[in-house]
N, C-alpha and C. Protein backbone atom coordinates (compact mmCIF):
# COMPACT_ATOMS: atom_id res chain seq x y z
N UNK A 1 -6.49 -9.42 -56.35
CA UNK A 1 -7.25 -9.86 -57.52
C UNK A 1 -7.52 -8.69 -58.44
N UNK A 2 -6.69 -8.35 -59.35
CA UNK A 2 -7.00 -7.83 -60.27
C UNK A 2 -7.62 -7.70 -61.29
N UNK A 3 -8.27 -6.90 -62.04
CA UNK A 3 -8.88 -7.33 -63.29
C UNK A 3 -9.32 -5.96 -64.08
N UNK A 4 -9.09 -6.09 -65.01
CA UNK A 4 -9.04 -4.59 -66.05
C UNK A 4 -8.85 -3.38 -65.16
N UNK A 5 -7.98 -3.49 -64.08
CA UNK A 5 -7.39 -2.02 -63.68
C UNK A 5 -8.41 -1.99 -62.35
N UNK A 6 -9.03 -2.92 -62.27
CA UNK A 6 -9.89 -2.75 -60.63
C UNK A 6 -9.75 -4.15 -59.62
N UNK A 7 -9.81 -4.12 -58.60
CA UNK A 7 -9.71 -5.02 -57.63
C UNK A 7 -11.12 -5.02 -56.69
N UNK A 8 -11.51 -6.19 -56.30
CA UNK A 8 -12.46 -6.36 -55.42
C UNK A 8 -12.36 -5.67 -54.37
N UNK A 9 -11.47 -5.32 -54.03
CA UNK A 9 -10.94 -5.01 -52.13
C UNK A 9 -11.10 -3.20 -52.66
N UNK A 10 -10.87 -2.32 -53.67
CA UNK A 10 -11.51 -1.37 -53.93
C UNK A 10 -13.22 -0.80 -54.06
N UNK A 11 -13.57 -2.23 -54.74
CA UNK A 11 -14.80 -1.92 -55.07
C UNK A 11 -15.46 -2.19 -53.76
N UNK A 12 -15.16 -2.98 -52.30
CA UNK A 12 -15.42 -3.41 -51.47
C UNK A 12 -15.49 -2.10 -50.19
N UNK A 13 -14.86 -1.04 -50.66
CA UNK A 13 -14.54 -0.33 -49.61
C UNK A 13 -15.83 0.88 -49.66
N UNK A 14 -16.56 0.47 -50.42
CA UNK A 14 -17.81 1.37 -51.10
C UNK A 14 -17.18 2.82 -50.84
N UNK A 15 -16.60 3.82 -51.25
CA UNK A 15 -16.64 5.42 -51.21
C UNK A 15 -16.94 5.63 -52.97
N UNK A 16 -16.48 6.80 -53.25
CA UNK A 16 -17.26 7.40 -54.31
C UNK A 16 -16.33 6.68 -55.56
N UNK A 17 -15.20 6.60 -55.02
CA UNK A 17 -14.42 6.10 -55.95
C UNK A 17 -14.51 4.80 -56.63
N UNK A 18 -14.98 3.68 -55.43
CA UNK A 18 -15.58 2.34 -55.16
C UNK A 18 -16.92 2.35 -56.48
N UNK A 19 -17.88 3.24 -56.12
CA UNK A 19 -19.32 3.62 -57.19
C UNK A 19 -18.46 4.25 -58.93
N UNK A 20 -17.59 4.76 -59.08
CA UNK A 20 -16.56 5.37 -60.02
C UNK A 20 -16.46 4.24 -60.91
N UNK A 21 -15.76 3.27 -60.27
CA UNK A 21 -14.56 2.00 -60.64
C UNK A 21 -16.35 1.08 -61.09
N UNK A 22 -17.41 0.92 -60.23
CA UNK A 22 -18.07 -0.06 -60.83
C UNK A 22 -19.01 0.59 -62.35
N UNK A 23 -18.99 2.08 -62.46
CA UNK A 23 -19.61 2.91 -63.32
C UNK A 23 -19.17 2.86 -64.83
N UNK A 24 -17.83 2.88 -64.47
CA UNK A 24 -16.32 2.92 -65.23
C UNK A 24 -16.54 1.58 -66.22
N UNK A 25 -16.60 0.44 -65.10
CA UNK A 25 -16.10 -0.76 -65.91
C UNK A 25 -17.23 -1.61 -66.41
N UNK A 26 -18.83 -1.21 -65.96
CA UNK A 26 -19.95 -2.12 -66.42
C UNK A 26 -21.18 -1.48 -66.80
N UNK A 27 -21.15 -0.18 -66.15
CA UNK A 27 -22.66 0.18 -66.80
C UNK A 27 -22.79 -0.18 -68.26
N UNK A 28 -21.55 0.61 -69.01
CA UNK A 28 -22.39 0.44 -70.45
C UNK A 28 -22.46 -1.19 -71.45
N UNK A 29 -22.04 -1.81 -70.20
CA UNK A 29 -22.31 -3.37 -70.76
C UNK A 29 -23.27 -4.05 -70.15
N UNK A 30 -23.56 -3.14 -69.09
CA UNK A 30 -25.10 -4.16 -68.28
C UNK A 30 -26.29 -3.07 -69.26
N UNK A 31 -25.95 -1.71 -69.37
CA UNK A 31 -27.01 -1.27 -70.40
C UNK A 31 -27.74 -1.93 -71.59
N UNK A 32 -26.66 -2.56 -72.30
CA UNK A 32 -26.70 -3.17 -73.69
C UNK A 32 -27.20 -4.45 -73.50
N UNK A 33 -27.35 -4.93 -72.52
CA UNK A 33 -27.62 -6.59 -71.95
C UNK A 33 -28.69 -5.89 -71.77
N UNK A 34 -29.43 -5.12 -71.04
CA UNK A 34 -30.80 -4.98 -70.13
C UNK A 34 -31.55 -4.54 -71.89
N UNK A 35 -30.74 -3.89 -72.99
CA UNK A 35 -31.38 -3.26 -74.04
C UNK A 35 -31.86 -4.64 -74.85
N UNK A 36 -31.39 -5.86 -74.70
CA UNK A 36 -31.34 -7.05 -75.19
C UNK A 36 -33.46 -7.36 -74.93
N UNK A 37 -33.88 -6.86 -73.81
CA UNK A 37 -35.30 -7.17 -73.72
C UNK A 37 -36.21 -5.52 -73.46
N UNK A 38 -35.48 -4.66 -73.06
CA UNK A 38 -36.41 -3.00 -72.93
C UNK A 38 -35.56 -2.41 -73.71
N UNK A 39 -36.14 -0.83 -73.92
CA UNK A 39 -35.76 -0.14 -75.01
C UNK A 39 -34.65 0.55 -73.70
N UNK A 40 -33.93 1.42 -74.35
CA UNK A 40 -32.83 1.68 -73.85
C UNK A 40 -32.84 2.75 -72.27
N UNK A 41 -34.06 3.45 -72.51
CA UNK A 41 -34.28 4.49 -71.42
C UNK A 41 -34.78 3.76 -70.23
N UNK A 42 -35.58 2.38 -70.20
CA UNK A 42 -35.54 1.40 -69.54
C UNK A 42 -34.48 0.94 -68.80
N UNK A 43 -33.69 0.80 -69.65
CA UNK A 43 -32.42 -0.63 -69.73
C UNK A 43 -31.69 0.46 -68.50
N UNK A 44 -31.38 2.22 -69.11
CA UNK A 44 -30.59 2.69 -68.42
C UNK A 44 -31.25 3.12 -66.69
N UNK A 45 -32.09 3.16 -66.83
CA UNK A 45 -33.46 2.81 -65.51
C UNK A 45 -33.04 1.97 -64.60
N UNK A 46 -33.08 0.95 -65.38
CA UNK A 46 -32.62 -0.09 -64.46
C UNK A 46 -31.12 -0.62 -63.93
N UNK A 47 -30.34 0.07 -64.59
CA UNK A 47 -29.25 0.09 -64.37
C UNK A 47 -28.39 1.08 -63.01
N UNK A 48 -29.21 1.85 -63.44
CA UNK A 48 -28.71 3.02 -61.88
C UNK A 48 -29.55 2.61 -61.18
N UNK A 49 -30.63 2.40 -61.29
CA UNK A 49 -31.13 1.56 -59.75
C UNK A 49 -30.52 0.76 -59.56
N UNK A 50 -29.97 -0.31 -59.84
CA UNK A 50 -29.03 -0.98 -59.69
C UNK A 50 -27.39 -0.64 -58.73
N UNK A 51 -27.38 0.38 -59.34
CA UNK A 51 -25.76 1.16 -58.66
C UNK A 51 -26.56 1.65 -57.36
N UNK A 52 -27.71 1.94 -57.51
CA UNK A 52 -28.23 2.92 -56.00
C UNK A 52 -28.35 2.24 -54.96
N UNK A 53 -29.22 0.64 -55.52
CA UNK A 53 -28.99 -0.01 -54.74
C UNK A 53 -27.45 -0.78 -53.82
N UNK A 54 -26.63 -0.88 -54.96
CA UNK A 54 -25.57 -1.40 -54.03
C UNK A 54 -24.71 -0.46 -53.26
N UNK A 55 -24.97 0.92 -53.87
CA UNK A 55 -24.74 2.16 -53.05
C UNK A 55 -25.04 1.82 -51.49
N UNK A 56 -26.81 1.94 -51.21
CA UNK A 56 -27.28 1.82 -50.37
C UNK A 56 -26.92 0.53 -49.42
N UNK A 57 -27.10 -0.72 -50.03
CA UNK A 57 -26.88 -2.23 -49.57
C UNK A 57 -24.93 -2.03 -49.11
N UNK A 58 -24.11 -1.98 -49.94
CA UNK A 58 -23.09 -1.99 -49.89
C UNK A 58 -22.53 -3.57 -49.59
N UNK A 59 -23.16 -4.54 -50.42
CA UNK A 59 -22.73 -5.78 -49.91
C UNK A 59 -20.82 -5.71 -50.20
N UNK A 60 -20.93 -7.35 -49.96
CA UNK A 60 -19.11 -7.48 -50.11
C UNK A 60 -19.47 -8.77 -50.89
N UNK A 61 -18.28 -8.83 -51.73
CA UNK A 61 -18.07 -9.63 -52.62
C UNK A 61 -16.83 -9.81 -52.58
N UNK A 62 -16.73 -11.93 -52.76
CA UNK A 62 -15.48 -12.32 -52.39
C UNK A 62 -14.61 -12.42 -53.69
N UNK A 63 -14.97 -11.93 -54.85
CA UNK A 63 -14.60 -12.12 -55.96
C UNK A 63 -14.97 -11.16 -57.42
N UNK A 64 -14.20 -10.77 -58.16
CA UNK A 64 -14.45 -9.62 -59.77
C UNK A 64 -15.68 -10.87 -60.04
N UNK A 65 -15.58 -11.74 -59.97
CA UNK A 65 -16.49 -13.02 -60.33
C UNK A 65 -17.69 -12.95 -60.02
N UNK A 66 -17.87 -13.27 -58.35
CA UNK A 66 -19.00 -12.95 -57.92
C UNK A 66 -19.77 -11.15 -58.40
N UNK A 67 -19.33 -10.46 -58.21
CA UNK A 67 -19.64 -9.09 -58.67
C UNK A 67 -20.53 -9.01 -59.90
N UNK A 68 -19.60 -9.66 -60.72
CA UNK A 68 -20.14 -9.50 -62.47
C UNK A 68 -21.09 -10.38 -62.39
N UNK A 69 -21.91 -11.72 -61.45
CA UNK A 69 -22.78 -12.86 -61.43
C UNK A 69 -23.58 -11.98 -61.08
N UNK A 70 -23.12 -11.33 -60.02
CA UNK A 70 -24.51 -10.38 -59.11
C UNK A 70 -24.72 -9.61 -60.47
N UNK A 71 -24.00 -8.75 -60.38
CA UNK A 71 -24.89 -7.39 -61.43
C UNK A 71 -25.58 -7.30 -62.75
N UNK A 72 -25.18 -8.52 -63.64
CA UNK A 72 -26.02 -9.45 -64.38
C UNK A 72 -26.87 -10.11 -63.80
N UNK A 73 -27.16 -10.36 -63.27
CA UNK A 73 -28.19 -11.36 -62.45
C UNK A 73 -29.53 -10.65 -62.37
N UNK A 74 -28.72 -9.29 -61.52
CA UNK A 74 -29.49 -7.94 -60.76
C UNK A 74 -30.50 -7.58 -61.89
N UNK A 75 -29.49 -7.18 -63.38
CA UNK A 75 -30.19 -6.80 -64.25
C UNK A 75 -30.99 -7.49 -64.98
N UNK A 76 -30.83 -8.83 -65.65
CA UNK A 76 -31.66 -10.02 -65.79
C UNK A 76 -32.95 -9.96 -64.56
N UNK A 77 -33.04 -10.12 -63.64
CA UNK A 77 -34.27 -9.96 -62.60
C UNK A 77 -34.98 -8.65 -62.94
N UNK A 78 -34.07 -7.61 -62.78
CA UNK A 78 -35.36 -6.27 -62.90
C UNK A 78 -35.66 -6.20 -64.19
N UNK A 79 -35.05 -6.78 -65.36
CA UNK A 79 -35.18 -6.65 -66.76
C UNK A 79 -37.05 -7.17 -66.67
N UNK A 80 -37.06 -9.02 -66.09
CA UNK A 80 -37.98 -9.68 -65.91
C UNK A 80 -39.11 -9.30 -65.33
N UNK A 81 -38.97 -8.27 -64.42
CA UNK A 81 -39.87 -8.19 -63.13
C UNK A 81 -40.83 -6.63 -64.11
N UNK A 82 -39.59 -5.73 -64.68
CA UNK A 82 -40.19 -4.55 -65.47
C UNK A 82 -41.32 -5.48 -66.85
N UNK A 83 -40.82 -6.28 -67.23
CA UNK A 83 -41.51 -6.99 -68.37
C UNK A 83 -43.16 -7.65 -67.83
N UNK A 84 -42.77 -8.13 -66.94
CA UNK A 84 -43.99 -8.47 -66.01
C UNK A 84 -44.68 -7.64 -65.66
N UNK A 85 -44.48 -6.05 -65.16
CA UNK A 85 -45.24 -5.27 -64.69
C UNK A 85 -46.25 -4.91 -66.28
N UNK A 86 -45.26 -5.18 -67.28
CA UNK A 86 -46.06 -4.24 -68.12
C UNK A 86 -47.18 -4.86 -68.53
N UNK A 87 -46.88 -6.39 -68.46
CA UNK A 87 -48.04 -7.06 -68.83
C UNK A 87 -49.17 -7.17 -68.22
N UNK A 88 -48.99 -7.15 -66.74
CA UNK A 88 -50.09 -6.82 -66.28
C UNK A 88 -51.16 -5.68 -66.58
N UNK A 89 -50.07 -4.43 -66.76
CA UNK A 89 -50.66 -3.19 -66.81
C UNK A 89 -51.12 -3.16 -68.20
N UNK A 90 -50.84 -3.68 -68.99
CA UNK A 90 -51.66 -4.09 -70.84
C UNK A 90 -52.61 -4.79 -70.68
N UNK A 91 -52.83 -6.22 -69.47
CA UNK A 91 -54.07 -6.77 -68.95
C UNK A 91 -55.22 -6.48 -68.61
N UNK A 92 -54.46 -4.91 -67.48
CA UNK A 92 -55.68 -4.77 -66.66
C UNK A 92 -56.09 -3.14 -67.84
N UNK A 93 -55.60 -2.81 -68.38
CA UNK A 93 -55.88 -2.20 -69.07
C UNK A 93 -57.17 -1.93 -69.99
N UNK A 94 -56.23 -3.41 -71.08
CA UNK A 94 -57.16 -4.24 -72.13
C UNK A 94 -58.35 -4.74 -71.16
N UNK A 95 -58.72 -5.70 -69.77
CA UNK A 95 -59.66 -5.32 -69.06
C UNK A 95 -60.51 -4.05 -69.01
N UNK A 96 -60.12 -3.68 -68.43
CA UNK A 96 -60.53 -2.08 -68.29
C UNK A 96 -61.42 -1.59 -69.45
N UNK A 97 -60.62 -1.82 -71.32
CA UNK A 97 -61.43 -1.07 -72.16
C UNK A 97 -62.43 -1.72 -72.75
N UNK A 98 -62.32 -3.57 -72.40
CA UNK A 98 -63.33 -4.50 -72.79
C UNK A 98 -64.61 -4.43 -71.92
N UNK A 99 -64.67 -3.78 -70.68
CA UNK A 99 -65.39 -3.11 -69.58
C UNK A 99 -66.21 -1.83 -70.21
N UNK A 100 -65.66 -1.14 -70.50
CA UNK A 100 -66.31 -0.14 -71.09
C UNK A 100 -66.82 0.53 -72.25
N UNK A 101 -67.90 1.21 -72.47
CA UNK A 101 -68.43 1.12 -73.89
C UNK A 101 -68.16 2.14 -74.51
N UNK A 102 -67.60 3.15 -73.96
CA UNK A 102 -67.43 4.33 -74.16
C UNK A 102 -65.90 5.02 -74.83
N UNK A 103 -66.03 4.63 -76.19
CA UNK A 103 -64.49 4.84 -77.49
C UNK A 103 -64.94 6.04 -78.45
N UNK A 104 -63.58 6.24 -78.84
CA UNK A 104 -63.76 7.51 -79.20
C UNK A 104 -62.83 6.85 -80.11
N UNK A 105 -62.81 7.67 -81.44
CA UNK A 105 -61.66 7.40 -82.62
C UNK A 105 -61.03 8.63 -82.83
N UNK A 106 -59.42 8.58 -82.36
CA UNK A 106 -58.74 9.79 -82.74
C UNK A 106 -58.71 10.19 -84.13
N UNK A 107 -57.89 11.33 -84.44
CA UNK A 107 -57.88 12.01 -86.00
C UNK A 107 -56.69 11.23 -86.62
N UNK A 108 -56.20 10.06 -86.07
CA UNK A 108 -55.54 9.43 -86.83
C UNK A 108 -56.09 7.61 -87.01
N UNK A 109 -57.37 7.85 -86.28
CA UNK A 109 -57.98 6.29 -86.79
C UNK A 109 -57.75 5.59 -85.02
N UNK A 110 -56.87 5.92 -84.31
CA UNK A 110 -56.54 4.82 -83.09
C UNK A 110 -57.32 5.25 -82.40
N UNK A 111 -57.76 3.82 -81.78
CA UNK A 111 -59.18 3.85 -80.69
C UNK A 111 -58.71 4.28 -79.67
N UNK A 112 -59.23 4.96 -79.11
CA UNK A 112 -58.64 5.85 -77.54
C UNK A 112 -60.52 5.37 -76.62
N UNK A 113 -60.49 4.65 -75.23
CA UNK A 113 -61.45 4.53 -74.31
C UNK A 113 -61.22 5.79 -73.18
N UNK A 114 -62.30 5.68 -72.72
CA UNK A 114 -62.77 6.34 -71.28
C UNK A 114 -63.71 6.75 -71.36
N UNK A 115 -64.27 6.97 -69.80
CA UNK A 115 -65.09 7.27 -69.02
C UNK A 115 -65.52 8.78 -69.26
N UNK A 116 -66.37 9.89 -69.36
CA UNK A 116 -65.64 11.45 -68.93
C UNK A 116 -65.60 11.74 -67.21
N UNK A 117 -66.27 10.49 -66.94
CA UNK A 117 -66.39 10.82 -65.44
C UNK A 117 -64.73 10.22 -64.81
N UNK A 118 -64.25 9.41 -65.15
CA UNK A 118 -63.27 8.43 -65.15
C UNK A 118 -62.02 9.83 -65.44
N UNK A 119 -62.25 10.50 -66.72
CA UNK A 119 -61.22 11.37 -67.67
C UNK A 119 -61.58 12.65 -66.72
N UNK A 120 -62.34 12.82 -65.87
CA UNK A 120 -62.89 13.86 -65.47
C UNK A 120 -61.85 13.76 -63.87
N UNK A 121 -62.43 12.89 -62.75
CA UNK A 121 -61.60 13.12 -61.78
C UNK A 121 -59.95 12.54 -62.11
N UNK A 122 -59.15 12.59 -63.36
CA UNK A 122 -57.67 11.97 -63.18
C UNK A 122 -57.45 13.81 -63.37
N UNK A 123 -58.30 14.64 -64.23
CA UNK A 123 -57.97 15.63 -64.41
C UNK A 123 -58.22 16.66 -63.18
N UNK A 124 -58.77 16.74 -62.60
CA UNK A 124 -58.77 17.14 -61.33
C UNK A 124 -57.68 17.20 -60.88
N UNK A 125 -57.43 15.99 -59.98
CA UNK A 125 -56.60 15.05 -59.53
C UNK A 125 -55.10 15.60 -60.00
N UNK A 126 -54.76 15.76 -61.64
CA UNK A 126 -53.53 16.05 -61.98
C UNK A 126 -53.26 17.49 -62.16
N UNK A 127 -54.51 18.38 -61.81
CA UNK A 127 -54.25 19.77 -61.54
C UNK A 127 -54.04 20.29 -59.92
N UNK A 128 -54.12 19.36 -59.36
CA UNK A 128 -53.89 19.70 -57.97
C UNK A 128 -52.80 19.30 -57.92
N UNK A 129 -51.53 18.63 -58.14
CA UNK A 129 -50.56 18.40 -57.91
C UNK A 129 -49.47 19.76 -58.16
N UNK A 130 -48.33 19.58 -57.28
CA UNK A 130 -47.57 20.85 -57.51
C UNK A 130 -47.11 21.10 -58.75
N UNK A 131 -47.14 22.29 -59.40
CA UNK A 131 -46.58 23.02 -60.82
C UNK A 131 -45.87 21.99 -61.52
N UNK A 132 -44.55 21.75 -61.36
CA UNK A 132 -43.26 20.62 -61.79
C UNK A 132 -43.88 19.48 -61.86
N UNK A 133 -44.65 18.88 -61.41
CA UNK A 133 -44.98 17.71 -61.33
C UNK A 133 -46.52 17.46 -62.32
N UNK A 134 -47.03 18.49 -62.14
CA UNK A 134 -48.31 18.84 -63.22
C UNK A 134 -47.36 18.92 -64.79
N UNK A 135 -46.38 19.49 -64.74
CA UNK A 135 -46.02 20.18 -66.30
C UNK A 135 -45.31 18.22 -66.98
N UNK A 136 -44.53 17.88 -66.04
CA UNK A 136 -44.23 16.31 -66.25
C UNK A 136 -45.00 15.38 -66.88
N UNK A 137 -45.97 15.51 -66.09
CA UNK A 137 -47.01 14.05 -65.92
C UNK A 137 -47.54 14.88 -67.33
N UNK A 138 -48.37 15.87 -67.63
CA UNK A 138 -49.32 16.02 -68.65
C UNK A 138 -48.24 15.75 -70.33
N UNK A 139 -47.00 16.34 -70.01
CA UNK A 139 -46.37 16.34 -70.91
C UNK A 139 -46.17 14.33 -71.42
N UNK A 140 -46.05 13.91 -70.36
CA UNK A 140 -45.86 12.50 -70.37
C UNK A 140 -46.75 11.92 -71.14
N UNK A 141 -48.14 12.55 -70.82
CA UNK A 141 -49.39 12.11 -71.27
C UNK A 141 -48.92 12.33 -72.99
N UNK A 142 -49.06 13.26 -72.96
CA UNK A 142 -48.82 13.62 -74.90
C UNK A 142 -47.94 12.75 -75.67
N UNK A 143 -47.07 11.87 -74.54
CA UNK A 143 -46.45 11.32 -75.61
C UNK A 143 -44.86 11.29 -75.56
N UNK A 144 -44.48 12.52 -74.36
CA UNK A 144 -42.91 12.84 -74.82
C UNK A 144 -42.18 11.96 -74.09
N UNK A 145 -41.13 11.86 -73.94
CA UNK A 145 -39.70 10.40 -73.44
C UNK A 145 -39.28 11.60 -72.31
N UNK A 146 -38.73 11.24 -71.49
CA UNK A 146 -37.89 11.74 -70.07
C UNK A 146 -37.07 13.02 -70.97
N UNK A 147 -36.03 12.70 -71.90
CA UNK A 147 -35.11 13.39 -72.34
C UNK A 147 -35.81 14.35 -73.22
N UNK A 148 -36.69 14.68 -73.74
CA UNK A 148 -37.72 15.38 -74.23
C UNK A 148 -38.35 16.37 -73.39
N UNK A 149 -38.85 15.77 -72.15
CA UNK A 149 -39.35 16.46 -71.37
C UNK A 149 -38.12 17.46 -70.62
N UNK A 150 -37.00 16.44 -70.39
CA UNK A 150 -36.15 17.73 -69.82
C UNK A 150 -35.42 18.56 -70.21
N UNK A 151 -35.53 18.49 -71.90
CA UNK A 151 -34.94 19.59 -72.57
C UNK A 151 -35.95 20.82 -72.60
N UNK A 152 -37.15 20.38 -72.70
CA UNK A 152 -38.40 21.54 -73.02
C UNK A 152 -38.27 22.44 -71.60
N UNK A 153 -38.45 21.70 -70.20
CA UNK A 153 -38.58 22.40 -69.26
C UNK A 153 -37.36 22.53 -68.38
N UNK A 154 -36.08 22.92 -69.14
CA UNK A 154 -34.71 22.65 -68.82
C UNK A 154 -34.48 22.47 -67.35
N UNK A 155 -34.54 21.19 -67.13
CA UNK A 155 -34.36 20.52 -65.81
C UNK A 155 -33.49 18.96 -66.55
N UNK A 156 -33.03 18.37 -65.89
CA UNK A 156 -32.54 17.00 -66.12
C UNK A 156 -33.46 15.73 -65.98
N UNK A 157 -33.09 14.82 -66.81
CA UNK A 157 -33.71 13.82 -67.13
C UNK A 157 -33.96 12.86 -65.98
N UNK A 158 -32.89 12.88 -64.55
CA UNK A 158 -32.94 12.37 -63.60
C UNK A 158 -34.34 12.94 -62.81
N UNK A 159 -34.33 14.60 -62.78
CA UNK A 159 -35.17 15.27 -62.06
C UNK A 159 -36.72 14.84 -62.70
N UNK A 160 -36.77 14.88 -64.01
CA UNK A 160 -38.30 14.23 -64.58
C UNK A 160 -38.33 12.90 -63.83
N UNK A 161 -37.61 11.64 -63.90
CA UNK A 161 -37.92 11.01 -63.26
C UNK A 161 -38.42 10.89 -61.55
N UNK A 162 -37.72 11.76 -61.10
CA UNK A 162 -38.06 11.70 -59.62
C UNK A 162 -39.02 12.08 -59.62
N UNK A 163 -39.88 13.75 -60.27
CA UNK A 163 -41.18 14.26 -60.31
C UNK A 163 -41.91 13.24 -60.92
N UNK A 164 -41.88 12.63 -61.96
CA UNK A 164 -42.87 11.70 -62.21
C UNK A 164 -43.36 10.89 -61.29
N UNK A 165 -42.51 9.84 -60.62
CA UNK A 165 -42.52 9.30 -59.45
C UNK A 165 -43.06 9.94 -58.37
N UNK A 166 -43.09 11.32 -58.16
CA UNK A 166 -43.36 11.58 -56.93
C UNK A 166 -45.01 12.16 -57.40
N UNK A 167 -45.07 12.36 -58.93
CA UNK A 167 -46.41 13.04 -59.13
C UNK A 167 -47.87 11.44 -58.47
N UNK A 168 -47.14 10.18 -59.33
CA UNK A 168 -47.40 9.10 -59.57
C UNK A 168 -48.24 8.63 -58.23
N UNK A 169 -46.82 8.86 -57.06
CA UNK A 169 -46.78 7.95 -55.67
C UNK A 169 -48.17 8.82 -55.49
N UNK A 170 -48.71 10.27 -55.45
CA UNK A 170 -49.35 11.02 -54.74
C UNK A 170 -50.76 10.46 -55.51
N UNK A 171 -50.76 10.49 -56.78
CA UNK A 171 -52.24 10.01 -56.98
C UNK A 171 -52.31 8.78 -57.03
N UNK A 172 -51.41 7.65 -56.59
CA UNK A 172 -52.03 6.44 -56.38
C UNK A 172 -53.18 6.62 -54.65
N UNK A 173 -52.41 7.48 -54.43
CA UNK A 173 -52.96 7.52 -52.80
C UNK A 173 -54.55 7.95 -52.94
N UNK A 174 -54.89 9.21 -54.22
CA UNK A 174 -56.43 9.35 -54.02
C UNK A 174 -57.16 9.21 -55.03
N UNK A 175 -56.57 8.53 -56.14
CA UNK A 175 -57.45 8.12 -57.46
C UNK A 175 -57.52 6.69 -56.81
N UNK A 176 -58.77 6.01 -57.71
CA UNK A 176 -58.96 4.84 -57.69
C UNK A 176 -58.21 4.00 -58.54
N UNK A 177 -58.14 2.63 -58.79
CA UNK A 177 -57.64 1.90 -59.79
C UNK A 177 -57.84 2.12 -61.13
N UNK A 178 -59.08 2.43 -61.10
CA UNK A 178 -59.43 2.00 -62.74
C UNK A 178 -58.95 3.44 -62.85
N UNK A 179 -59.00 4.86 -62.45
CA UNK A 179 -58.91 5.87 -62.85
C UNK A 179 -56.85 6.24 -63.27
N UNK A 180 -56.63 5.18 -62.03
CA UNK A 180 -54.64 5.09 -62.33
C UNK A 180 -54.51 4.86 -63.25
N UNK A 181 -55.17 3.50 -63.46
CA UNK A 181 -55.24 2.35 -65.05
C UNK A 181 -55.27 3.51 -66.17
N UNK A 182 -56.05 4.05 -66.01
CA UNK A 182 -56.13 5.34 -67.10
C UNK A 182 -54.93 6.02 -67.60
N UNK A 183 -54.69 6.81 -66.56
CA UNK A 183 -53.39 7.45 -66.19
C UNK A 183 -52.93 7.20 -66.65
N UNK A 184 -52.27 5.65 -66.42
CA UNK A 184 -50.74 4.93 -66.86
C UNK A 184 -50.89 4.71 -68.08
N UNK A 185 -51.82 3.92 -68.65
CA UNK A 185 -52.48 3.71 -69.98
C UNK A 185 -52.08 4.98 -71.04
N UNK A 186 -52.50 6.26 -70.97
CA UNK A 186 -52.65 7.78 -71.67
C UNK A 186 -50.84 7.92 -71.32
N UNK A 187 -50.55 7.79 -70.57
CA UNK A 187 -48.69 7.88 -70.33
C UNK A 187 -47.88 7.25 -71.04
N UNK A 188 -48.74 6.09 -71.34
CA UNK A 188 -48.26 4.84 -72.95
C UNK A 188 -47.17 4.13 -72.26
């Protein structure tokens, strides 16, 4: 079963070449589909998780058919599931600042909330984390995109993501909710 220069029974044998041939022939069309509902640094987010996962899973597929159902599918679901997270996190957010009385008006007019006790232990909290992962997250805070951040602190855009993630996983473990809520909130 052929089809634009690849066969199932290749892509089936998962080696590097197998991950090559599916890189080759769909990322940048499942990108542009996932860009159809997130902005693109998203879309491409979700897209290599996508490859990592079938990396990891290594299912089999009886068909170029079945393949292209799955990996559209794949991306349609995490497209949905990322859209969902955010709403929550704009919920509990917007919660969060209807909770509290305490606003401040930046030098450009936009209402910015918190606590200082709240703004007080995330800062703690994000100075105890290791160097790389402190310079990430604060930079994140200000405002900058992955590819921003890894030009300034010449590391790769993959590596910001993993430190973010790994800055992230560590203070979910000893901040509280509302103080994460913060966090994620100021990360935009």
């Amino acid at each position: 079963m052929k089809n634009q220069g690849i066969s199932i029974t290749d892509i089936c044998m998962w080696n590097n070449n197998s991950i090559a041939l599916l890189y080759d022939h769909f990322y940048a069309a499942l990108v542009v589909y996932a860009m159809q509902s997130v902005e693109k640094e998203m879309a491409e987010d979700i897209v290599q998780e996508l490859f990592s996962t079938l990396w990891e899973r290594r299912l089999d597929f009886s068909s170029l058919a079945s393949l292209k159902s799955y990996l559209y599918n794949s991306v349609g679901n995490a497209v949905k599931n990322c859209l969902r997270h955010e709403t929550v996190l704009n919920n509990y957010a917007q919660a969060y600042k209807n909770e509290n009385t305490e606003f401040l008006l930046t030098d450009d007019g936009q209402e910015q909330f918190f606590s200082e006790e709240v703004y007080r232990m995330l800062l703690l909290s994000i100075n105890s984390l290791p160097r790389r992962q402190r310079e990430v997250l604060l930079l994140c805070m200000e405002g900058k995109k992955n590819r921003e951040i890894a030009q300034q602190l010449q590391i790769s855009s993959e590596t910001v993501k993993s430190l973010k993630r790994k800055a992230i996983a560590t203070l979910r473990e000893s901040l509280s909710s509302d103080v994460l809520c913060l966090l994620l909130f100021l990360m935009g």
